[in-house]
C-alpha atoms as a PDB file:
ATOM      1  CA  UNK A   1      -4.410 -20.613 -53.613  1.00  0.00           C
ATOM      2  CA  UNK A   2      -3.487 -19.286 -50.203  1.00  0.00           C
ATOM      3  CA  UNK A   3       0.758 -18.764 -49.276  1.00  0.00           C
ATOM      4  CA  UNK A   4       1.888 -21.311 -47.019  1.00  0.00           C
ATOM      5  CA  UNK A   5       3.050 -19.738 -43.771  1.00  0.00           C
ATOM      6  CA  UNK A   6       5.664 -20.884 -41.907  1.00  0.00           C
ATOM      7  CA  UNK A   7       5.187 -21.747 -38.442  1.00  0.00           C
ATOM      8  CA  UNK A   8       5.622 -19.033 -35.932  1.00  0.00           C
ATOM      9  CA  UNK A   9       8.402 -19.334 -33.994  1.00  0.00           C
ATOM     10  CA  UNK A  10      10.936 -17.464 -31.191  1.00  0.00           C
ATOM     11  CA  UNK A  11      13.607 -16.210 -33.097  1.00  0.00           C
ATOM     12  CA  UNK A  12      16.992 -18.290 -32.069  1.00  0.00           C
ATOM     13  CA  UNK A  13      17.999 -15.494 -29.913  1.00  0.00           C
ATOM     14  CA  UNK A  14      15.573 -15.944 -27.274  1.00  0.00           C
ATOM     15  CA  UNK A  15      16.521 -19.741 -27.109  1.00  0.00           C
ATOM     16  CA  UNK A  16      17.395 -20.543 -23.265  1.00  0.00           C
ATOM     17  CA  UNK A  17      20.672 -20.249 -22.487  1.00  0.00           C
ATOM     18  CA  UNK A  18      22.596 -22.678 -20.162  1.00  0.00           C
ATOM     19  CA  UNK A  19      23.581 -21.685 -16.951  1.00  0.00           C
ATOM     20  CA  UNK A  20      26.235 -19.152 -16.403  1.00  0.00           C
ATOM     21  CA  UNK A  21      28.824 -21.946 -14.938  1.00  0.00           C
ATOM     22  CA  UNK A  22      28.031 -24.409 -17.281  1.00  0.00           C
ATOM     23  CA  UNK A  23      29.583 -22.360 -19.847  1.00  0.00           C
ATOM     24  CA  UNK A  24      32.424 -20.908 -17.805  1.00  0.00           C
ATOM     25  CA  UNK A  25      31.232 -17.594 -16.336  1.00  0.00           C
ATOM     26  CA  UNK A  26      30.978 -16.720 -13.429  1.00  0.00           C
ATOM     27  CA  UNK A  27      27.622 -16.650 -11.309  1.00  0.00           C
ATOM     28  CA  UNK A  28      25.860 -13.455 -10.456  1.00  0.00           C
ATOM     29  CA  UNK A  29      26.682 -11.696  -7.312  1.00  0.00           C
ATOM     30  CA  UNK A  30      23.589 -12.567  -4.811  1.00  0.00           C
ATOM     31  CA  UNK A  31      21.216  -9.349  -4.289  1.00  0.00           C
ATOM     32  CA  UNK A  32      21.444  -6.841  -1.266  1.00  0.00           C
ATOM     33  CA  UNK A  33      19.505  -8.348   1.143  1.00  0.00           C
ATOM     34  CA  UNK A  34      16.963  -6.398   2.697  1.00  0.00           C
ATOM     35  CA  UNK A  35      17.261  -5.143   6.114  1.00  0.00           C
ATOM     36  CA  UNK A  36      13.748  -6.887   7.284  1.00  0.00           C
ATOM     37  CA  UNK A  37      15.104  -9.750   6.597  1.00  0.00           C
ATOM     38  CA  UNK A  38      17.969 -12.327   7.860  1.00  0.00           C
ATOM     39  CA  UNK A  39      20.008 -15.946   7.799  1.00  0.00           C
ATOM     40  CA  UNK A  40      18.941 -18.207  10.444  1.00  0.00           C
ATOM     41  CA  UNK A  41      21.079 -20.571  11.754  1.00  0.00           C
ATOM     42  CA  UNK A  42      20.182 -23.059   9.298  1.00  0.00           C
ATOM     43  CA  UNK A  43      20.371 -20.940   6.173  1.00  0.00           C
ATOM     44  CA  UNK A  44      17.239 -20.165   5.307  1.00  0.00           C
ATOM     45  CA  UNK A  45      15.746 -16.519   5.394  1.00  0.00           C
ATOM     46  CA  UNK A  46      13.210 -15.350   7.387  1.00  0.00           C
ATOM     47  CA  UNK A  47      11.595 -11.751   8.147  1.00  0.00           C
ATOM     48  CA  UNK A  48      12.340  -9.616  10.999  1.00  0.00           C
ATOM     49  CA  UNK A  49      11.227 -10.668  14.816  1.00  0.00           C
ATOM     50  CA  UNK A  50       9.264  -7.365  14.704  1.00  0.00           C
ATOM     51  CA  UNK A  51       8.063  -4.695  12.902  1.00  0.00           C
ATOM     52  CA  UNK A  52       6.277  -1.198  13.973  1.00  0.00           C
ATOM     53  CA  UNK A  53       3.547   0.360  11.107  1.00  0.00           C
ATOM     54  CA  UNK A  54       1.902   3.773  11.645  1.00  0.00           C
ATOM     55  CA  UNK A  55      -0.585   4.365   8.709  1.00  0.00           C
ATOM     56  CA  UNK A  56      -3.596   7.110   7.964  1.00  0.00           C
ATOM     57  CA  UNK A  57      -6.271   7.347   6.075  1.00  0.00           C
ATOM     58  CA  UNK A  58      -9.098   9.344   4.903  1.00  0.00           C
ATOM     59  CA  UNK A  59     -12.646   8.044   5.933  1.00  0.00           C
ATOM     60  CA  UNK A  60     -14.763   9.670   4.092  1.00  0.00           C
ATOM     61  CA  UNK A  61     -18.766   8.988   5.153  1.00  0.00           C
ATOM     62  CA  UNK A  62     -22.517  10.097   4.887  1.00  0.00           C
ATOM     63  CA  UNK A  63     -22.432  13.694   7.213  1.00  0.00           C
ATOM     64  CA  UNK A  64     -24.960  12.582   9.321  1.00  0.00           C
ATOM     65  CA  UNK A  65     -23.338   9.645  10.304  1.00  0.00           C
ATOM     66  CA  UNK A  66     -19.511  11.337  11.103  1.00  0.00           C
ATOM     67  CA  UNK A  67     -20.088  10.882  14.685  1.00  0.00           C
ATOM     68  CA  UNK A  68     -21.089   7.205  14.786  1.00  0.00           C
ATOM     69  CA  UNK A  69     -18.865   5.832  12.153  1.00  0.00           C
ATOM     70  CA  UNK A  70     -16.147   7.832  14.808  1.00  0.00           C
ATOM     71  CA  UNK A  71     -17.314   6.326  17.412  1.00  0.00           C
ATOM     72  CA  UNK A  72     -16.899   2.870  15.926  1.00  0.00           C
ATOM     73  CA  UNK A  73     -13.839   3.632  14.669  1.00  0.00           C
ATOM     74  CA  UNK A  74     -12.525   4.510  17.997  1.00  0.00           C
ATOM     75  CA  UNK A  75     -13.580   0.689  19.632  1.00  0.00           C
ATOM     76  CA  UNK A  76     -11.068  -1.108  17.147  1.00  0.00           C
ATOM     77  CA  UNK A  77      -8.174  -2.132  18.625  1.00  0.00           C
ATOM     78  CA  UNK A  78      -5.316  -0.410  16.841  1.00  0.00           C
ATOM     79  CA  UNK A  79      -7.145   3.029  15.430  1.00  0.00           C
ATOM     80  CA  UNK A  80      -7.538   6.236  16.192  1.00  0.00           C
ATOM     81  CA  UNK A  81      -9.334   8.783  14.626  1.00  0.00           C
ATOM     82  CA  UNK A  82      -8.229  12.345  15.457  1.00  0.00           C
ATOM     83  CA  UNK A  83     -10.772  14.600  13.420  1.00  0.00           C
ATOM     84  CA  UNK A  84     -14.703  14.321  12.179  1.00  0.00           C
ATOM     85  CA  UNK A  85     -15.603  16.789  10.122  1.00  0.00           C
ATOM     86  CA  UNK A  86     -18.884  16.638   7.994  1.00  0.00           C
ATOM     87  CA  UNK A  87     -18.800  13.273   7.237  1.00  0.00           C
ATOM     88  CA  UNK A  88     -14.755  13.024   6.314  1.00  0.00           C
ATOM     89  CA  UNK A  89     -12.463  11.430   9.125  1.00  0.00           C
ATOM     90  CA  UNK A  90      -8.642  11.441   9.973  1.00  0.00           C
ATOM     91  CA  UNK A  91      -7.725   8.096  10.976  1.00  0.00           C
ATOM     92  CA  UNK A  92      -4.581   6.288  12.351  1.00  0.00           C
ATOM     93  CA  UNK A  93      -3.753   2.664  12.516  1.00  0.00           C
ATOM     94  CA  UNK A  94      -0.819   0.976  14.190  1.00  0.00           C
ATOM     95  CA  UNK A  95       0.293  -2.439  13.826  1.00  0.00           C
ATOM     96  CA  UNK A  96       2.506  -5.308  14.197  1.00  0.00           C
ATOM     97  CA  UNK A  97       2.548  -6.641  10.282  1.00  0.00           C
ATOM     98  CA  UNK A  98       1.745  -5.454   7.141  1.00  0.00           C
ATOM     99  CA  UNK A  99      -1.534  -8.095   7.404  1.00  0.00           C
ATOM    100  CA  UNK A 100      -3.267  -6.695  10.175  1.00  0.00           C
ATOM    101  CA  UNK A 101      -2.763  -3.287   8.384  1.00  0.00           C
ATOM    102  CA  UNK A 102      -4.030  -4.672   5.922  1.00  0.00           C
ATOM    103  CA  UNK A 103      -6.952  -6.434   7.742  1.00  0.00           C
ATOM    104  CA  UNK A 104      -7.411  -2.792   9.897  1.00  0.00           C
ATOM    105  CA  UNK A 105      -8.097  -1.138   6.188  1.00  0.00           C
ATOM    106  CA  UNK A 106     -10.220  -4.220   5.449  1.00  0.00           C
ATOM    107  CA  UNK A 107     -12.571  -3.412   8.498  1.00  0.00           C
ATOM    108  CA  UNK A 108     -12.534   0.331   8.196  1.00  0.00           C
ATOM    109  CA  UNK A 109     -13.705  -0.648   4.652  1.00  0.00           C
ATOM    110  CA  UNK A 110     -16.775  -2.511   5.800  1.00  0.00           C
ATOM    111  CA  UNK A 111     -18.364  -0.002   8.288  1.00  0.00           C
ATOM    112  CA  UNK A 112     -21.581   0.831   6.868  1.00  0.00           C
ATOM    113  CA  UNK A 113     -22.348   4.284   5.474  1.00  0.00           C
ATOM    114  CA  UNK A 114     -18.354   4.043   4.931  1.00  0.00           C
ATOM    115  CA  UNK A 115     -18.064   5.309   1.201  1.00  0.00           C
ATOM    116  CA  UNK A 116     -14.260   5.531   0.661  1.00  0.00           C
ATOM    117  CA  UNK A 117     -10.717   4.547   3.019  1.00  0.00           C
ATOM    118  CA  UNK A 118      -8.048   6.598   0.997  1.00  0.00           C
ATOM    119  CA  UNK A 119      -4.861   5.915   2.226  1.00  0.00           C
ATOM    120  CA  UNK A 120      -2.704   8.644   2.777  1.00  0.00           C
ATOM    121  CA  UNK A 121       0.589   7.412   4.567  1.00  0.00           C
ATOM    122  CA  UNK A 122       2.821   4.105   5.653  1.00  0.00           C
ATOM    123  CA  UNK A 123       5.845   4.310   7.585  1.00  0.00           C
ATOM    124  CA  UNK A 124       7.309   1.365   8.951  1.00  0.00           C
ATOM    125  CA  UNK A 125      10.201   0.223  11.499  1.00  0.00           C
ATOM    126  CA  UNK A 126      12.254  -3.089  11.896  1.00  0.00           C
ATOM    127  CA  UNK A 127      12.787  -3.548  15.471  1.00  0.00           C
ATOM    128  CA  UNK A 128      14.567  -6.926  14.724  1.00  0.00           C
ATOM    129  CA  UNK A 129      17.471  -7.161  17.361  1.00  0.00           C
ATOM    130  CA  UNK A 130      21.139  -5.993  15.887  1.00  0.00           C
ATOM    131  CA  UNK A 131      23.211  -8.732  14.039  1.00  0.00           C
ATOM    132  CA  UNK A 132      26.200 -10.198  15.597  1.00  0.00           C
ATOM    133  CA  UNK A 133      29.547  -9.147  13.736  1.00  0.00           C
ATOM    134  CA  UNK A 134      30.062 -11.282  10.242  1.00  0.00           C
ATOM    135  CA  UNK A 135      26.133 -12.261  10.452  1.00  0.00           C
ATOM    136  CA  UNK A 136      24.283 -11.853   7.458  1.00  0.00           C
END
């Protein structure tokens, strides 16, 4: 005859605790806020006005098709490319948002005879307006 097991459980250690205040300690300082983002008025966060992103990439395509998947390239809004060498491309993106970098990639990505978009750098700026004294 089988052993009976006994049901698995967590031990009591892992229980839920209650609240910090509830039991008399103090609450957790709040985390450092990030600088792209800020209090309104009404106390709610929000991200910065405005934000500047400068990416590049790697296009990397069949050789004999370099100079038209440049040339394609070069009618999107927003990217550059600055060398075409035997099928492999240097391209650069600017944008407002990390979405329509992310969207930019997204169409690189879908040019056909495209075989890879390797990322290669991201640098990005708030250009948020400065915070009045004692605003957080």
């Amino acid at each position: 005859m089988p052993a009976k097991h006994k049901p698995l459980g967590f031990p009591r250690s892992w229980a839920p605790s209650p609240s910090r205040e509830l039991i008399g300690m103090p609450a957790r300082p709040a985390a450092p806020v990030s600088p792209l983002v800020r209090k309104t008025q009404y106390g709610s966060w929000q991200m910065a006005e405005s934000e500047y992103h400068v990416a590049s990439y790697v296009v990397s395509c069949r050789a004999q098709d370099g100079t038209a998947v440049a040339a394609t390239i070069e009618a999107m809004p927003g990217l550059e490319v600055h060398v075409e060498e035997k099928g492999k491309l240097v391209v650069t993106a600017e944008a407002a948002d990390v979405k329509e970098l992310a969207d930019m990639t997204a169409q690189l990505e879908a040019i056909r005879s495209v075989v890879t978009v390797a990322p290669v750098y991201h640098e990005f700026e708030n250009e948020s307006p400065e915070r009045a004294p004692g605003e957080t």
